[in-house]
Protein backbone atom coordinates (compact mmCIF):
# COMPACT_ATOMS: atom_id res chain seq x y z
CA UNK A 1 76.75 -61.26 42.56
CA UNK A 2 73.99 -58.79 42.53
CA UNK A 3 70.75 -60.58 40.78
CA UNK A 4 68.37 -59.10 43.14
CA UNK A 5 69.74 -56.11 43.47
CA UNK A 6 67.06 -52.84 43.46
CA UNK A 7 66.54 -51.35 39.95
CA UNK A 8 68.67 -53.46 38.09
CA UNK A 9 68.05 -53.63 34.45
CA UNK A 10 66.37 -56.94 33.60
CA UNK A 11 68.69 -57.29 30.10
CA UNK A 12 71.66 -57.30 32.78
CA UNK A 13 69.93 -59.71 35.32
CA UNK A 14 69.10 -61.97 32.70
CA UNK A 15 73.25 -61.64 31.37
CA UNK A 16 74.66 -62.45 34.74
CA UNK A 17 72.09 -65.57 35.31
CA UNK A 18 73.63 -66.57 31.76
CA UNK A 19 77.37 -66.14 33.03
CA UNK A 20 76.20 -67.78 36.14
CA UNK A 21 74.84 -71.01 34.61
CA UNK A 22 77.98 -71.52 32.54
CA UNK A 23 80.11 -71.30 35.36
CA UNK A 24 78.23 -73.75 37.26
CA UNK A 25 77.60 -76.20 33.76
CA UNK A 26 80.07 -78.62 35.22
CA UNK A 27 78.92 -79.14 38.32
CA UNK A 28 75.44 -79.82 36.46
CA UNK A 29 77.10 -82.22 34.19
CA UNK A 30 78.93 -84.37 37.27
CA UNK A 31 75.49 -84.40 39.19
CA UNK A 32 73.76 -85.83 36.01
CA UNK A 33 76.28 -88.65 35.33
CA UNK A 34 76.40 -89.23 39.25
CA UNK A 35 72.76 -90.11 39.21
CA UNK A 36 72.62 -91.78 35.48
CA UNK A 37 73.16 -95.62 36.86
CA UNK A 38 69.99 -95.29 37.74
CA UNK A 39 68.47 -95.50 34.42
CA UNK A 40 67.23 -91.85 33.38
CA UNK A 41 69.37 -89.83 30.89
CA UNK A 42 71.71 -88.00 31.36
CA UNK A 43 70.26 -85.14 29.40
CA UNK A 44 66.61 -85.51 31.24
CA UNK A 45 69.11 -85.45 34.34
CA UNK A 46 70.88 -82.29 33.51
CA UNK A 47 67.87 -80.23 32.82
CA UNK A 48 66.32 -81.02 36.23
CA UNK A 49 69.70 -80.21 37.97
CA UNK A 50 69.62 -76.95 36.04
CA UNK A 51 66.49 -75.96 36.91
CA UNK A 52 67.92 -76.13 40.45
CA UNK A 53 70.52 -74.22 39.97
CA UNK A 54 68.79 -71.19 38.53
CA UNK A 55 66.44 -71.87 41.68
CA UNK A 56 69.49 -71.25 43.57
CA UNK A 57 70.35 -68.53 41.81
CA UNK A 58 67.11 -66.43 41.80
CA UNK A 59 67.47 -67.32 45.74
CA UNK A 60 71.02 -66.42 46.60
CA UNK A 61 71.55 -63.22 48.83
CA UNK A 62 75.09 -62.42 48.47
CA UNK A 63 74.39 -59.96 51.66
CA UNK A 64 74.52 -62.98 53.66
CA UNK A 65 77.97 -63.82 52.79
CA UNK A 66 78.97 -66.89 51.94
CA UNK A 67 80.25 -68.83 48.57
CA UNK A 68 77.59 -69.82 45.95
CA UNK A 69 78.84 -73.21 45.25
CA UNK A 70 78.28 -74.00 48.91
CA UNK A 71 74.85 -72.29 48.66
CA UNK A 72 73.80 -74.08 45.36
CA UNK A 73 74.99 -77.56 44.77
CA UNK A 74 72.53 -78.92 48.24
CA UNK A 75 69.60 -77.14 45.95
CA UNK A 76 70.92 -78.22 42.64
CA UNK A 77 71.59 -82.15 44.23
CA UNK A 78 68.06 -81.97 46.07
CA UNK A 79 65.67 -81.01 42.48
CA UNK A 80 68.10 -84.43 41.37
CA UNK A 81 66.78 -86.35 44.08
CA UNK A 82 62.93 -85.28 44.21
CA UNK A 83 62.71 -85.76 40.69
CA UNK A 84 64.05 -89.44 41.38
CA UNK A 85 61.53 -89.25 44.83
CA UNK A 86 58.64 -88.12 42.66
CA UNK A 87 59.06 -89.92 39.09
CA UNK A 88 60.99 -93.07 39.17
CA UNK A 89 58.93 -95.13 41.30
CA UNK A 90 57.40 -98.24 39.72
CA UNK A 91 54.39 -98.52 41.80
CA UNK A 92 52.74 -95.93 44.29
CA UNK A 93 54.55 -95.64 47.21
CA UNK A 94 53.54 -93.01 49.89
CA UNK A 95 55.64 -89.95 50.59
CA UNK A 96 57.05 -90.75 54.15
CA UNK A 97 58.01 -94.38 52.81
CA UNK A 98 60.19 -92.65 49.64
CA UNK A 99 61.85 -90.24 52.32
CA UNK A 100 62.27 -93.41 54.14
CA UNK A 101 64.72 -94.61 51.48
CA UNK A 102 67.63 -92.74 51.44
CA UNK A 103 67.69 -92.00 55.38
CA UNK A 104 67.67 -95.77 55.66
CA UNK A 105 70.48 -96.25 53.13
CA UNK A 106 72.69 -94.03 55.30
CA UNK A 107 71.71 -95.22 58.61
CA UNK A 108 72.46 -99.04 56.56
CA UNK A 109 75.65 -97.54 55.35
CA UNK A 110 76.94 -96.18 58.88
CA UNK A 111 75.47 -99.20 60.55
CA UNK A 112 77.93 -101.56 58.54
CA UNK A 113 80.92 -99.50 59.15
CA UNK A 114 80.42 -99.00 62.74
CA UNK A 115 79.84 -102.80 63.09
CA UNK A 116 80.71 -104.83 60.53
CA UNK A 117 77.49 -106.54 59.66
CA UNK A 118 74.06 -105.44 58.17
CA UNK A 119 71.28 -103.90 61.04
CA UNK A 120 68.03 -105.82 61.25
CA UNK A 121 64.73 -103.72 60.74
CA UNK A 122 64.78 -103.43 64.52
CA UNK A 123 67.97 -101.64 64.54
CA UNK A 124 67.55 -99.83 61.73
CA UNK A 125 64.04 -98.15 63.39
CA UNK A 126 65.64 -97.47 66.64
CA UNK A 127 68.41 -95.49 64.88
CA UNK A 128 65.37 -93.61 62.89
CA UNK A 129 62.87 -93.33 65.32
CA UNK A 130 60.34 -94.96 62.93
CA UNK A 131 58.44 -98.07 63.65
CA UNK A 132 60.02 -101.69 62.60
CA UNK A 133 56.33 -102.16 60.36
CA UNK A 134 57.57 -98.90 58.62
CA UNK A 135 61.18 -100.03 58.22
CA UNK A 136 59.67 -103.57 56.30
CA UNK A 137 57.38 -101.31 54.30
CA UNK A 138 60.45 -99.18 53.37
CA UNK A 139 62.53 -102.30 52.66
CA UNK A 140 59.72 -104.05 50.42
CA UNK A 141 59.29 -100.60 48.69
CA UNK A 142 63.01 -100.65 47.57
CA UNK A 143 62.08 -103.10 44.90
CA UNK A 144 59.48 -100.97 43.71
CA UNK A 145 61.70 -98.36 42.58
CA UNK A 146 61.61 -98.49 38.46
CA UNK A 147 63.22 -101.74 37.35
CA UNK A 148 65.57 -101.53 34.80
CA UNK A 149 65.90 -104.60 31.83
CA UNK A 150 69.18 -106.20 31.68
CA UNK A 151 68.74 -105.60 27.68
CA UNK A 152 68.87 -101.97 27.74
CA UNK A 153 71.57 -100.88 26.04
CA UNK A 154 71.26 -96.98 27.70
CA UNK A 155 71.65 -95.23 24.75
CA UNK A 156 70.70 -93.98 21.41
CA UNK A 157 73.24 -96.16 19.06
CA UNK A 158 71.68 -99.79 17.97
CA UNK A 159 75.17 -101.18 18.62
CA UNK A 160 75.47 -100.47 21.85
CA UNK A 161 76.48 -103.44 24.44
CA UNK A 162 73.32 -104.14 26.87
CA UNK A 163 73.52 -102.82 30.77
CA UNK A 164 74.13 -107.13 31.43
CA UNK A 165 77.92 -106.96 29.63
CA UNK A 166 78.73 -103.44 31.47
CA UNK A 167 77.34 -104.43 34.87
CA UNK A 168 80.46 -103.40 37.45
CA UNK A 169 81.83 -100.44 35.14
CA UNK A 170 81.27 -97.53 36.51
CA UNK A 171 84.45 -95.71 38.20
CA UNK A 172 83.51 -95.57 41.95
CA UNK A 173 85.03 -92.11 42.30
CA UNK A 174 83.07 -90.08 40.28
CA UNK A 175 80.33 -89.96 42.61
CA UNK A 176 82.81 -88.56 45.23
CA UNK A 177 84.50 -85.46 43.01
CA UNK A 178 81.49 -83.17 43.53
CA UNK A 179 81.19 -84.26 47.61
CA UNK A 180 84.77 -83.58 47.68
CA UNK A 181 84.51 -80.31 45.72
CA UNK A 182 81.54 -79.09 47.96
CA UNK A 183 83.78 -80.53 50.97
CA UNK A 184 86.88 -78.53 50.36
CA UNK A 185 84.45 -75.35 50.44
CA UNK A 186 83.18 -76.33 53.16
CA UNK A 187 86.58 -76.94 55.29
CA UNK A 188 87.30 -73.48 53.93
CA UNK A 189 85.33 -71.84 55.94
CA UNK A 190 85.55 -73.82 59.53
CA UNK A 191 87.72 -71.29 61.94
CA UNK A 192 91.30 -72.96 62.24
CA UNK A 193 91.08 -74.73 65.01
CA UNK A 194 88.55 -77.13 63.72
CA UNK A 195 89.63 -76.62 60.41
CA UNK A 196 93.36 -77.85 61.78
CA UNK A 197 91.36 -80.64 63.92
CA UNK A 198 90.19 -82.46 60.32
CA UNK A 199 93.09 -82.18 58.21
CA UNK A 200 94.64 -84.03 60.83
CA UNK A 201 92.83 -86.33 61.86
CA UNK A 202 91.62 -87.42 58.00
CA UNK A 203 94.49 -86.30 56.29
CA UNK A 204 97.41 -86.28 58.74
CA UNK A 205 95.90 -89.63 59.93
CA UNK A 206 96.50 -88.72 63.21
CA UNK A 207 95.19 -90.19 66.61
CA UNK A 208 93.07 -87.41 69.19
CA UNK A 209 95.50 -87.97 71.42
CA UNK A 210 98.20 -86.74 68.99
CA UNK A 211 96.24 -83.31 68.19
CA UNK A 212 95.81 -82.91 71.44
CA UNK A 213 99.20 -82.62 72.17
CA UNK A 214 99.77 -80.78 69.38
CA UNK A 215 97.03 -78.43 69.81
CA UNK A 216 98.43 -78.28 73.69
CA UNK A 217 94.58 -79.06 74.53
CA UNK A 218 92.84 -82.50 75.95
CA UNK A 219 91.68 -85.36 74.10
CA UNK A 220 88.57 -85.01 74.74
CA UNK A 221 87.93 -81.27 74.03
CA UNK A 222 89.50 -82.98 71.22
CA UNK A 223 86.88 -85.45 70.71
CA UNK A 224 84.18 -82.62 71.70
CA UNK A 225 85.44 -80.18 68.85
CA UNK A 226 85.75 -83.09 66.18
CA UNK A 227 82.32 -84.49 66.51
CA UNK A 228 81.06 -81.09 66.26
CA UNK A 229 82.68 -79.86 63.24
CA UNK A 230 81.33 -83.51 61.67
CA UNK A 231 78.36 -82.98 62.72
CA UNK A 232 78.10 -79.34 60.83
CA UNK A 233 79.68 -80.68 57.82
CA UNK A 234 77.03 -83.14 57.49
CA UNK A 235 74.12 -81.01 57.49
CA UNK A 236 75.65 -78.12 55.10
CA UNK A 237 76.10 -80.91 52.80
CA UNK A 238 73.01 -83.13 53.23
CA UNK A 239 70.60 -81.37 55.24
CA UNK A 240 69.86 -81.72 59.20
């Protein structure tokens, strides 16, 4: 791709950000619907994830190296989320306490798998260096995002059920096809050690100890190398 390329014709920049945006449509489309449970259209949905991907692709230097799709679906999935951080709020709610929200979803999330129980506002602001007073606010402020009636039908046609008789219907994968597309670019590009390290571990469902000996290495460079490589996937997919 060479959009900002020195002298280049602006008819044939403005072609190859039109080829650019239909190749990328579906991954607009499955961010939309990811997001649409939480009450906005799809359609008001789609044009805010489109305006980050042409943000993404005014920004792209292909001199860098890299694939686009691993350079534009964080920006694309981040113009989703401010617009839901800046517009769907149904009272005022101060910046840090929105930014609150999703870090303490994922610290809730991680939390319950690692123990098998919920974390009390205590542990939930030691694992976010916030304050517990700031961890309440944040929890009280989760009911202020927009309410949604159990009437709404969530959609143009009169004869539509309401959201009460299709509570519990949405397919629990969908949300994970883009992750996993963005994830599969992702392992693409880990050298093959660490590369080998995941597949095995995740999809060979085998112990350290195991690709240790296979690797003819120790379990806990093992351990060391795994961590690591989680680590960096993390942050090219969600941000630091």
């Amino acid at each position: 791709m060479e959009m900002n390329r020195p002298g280049m014709d602006d008819a044939r920049r403005e072609e190859l950000r039109a080829a650019l945006v239909r190749m990328h449509a579906s991954m607009v489309q499955r961010i939309a619907h990811r997001y649409a449970h939480r009450g906005e259209p799809v359609e008001d949905l789609a044009q805010v994830a489109y305006v980050g991907l042409v943000n993404a692709i005014n920004r792209f230097d292909p001199e860098r190296g890299g694939q686009f799709f691993v350079y534009a679906y964080p920006m694309v999935l981040g113009e989703v989320r401010r617009y839901f951080r800046d517009r769907t709020w149904g009272i005022r709610v101060s910046r840090r306490i929105q930014e609150l929200r999703p870090r303490l979803q994922v610290a809730t999330q991680r939390f319950l798998q690692v123990h098998g129980r919920s974390p009390t506002p205590g542990e939930l602001a030691a694992v976010l260096g916030v304050t517990a007073e700031e961890i309440t606010d944040a929890l009280l402020a989760w009911e202020s995002y927009r309410p949604l009636s159990l009437d709404r039908t969530g959609g143009d046609d009169p004869d539509a059920s309401p959201l009460a008789e299709r509570l519990g219907t949405e397919d629990a994968a969908l949300q994970h096809v883009v992750d996993g597309e963005a994830l599969h670019a992702l392992l693409a590009r880990l050298p093959k050690r660490e590369r080998t390290i995941v597949l095995l571990r995740f999809f060979g469902n085998k112990t350290q100890s195991q690709i240790a000996q296979e690797l003819g290495i120790s379990q806990m460079h093992v351990s060391r190398l795994l961590s690591k490589t989680l680590r960096h996937l993390r942050e090219q997919m969600y941000g630091p």
